[in-house]
C-alpha atoms as a PDB file:
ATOM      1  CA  UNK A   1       9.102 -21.485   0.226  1.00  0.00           C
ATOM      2  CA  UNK A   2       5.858 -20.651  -1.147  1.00  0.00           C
ATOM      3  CA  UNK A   3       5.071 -20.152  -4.767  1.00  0.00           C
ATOM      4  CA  UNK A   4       4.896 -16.305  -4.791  1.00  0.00           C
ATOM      5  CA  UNK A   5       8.369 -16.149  -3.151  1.00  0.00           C
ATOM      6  CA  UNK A   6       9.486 -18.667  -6.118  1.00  0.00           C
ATOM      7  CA  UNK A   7       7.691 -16.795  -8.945  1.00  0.00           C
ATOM      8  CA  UNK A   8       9.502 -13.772  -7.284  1.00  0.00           C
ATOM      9  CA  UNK A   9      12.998 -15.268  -7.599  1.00  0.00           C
ATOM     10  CA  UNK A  10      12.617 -16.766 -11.003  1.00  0.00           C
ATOM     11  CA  UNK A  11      11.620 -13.346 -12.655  1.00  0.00           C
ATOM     12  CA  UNK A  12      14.790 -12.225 -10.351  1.00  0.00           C
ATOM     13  CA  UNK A  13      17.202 -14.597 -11.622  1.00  0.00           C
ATOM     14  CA  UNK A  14      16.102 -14.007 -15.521  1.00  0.00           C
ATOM     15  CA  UNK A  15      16.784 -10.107 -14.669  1.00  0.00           C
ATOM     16  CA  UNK A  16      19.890 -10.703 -13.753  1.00  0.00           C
ATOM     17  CA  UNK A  17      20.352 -13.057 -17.423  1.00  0.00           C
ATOM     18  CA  UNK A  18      18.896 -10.401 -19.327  1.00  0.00           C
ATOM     19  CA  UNK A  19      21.317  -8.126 -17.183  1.00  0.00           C
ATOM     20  CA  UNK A  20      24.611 -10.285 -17.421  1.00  0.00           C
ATOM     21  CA  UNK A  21      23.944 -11.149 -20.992  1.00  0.00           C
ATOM     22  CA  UNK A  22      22.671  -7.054 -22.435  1.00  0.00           C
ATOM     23  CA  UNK A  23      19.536  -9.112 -23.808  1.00  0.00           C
ATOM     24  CA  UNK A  24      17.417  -6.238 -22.435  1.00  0.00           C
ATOM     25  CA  UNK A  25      18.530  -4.334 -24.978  1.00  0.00           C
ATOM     26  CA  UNK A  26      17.554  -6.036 -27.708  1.00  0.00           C
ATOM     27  CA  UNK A  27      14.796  -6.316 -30.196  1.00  0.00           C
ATOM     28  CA  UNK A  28      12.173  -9.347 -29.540  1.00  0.00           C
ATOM     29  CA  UNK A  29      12.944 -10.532 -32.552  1.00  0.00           C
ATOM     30  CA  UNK A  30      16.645 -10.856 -31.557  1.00  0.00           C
ATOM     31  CA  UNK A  31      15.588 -12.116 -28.253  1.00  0.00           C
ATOM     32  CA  UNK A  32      13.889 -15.165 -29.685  1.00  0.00           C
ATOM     33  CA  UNK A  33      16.856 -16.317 -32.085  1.00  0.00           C
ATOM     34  CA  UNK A  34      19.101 -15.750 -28.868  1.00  0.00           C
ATOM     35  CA  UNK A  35      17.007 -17.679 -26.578  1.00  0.00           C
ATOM     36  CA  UNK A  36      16.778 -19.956 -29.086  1.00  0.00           C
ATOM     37  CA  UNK A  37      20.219 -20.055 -29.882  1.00  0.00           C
ATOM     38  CA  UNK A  38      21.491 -20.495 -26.122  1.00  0.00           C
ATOM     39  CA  UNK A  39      18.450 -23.200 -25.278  1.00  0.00           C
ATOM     40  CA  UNK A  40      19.833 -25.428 -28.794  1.00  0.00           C
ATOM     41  CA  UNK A  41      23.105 -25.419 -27.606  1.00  0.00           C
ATOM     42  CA  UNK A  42      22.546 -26.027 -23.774  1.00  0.00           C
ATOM     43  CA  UNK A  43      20.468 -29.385 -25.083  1.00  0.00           C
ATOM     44  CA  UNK A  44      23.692 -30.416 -27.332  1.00  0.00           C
ATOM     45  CA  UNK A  45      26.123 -30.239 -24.450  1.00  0.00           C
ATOM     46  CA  UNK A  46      23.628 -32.083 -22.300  1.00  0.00           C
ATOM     47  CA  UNK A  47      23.350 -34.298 -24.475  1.00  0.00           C
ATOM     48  CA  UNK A  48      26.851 -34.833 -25.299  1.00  0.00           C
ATOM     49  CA  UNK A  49      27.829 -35.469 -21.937  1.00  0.00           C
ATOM     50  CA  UNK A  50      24.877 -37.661 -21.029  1.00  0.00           C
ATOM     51  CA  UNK A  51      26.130 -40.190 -24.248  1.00  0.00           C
ATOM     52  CA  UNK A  52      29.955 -39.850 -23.963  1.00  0.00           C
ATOM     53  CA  UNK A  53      30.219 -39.719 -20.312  1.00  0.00           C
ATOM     54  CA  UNK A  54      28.026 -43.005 -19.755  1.00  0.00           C
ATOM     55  CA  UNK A  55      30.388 -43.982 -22.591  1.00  0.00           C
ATOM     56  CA  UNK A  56      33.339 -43.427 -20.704  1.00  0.00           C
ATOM     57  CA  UNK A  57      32.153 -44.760 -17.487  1.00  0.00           C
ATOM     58  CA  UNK A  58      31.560 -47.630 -18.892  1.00  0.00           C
ATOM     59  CA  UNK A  59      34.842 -47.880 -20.707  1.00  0.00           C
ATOM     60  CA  UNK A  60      36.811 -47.142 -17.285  1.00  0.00           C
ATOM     61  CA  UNK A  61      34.480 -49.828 -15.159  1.00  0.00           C
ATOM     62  CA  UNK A  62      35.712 -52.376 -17.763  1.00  0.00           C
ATOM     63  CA  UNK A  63      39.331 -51.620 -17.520  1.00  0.00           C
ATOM     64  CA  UNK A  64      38.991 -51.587 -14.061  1.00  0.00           C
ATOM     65  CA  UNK A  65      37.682 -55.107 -13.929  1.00  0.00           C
ATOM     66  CA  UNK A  66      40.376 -55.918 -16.212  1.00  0.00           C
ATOM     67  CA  UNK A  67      42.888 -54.709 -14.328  1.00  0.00           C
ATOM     68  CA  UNK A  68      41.240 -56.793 -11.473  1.00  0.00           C
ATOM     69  CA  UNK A  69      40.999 -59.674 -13.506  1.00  0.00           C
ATOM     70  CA  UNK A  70      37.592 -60.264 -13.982  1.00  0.00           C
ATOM     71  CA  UNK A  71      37.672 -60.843 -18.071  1.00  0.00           C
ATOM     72  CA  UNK A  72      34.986 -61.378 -20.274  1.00  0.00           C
ATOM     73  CA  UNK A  73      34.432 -64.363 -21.937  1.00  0.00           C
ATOM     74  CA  UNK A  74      34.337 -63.765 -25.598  1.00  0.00           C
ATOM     75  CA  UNK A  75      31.589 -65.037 -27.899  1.00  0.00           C
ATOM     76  CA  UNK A  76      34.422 -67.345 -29.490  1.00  0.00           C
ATOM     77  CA  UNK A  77      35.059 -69.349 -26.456  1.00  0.00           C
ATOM     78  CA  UNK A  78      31.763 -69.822 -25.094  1.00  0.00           C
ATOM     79  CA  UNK A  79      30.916 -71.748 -28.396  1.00  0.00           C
ATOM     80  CA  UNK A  80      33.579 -73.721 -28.121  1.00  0.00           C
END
């Protein structure tokens, strides 16, 4: 895939946002606080789920080991 063919599809697939969304029809000005708008709250949810799901992951993997009984040492008895 060259990068005329790419260009191509791009502008193609932000028709069919501008399509899908009616943001053709409005005014620039109401373009830019909508694109700006939709871009702030695509970075929160990424960014949500890149902190709480690591979170979780984590949270699970240490249940799991747990369960498998594999237990951390505390800070308690390693001083002792």
């Amino acid at each position: 895939m060259d990068i005329k063919n790419l260009k191509n599809y791009l502008y193609w697939l932000f028709c069919q946002f501008e399509l899908i969304t009616c943001s053709y029809l409005m005014e620039p000005w109401e373009k830019v606080l909508f694109y700006t708008f939709n871009i702030a709250m695509l970075f929160m949810v990424l960014y949500t789920a890149y902190i709480y799901v690591s979170i979780h992951i984590s949270t699970a993997f240490q249940f799991c080991l747990h369960l498998l009984g594999n237990q951390h040492e505390n800070a308690v008895s390693i001083v002792k």
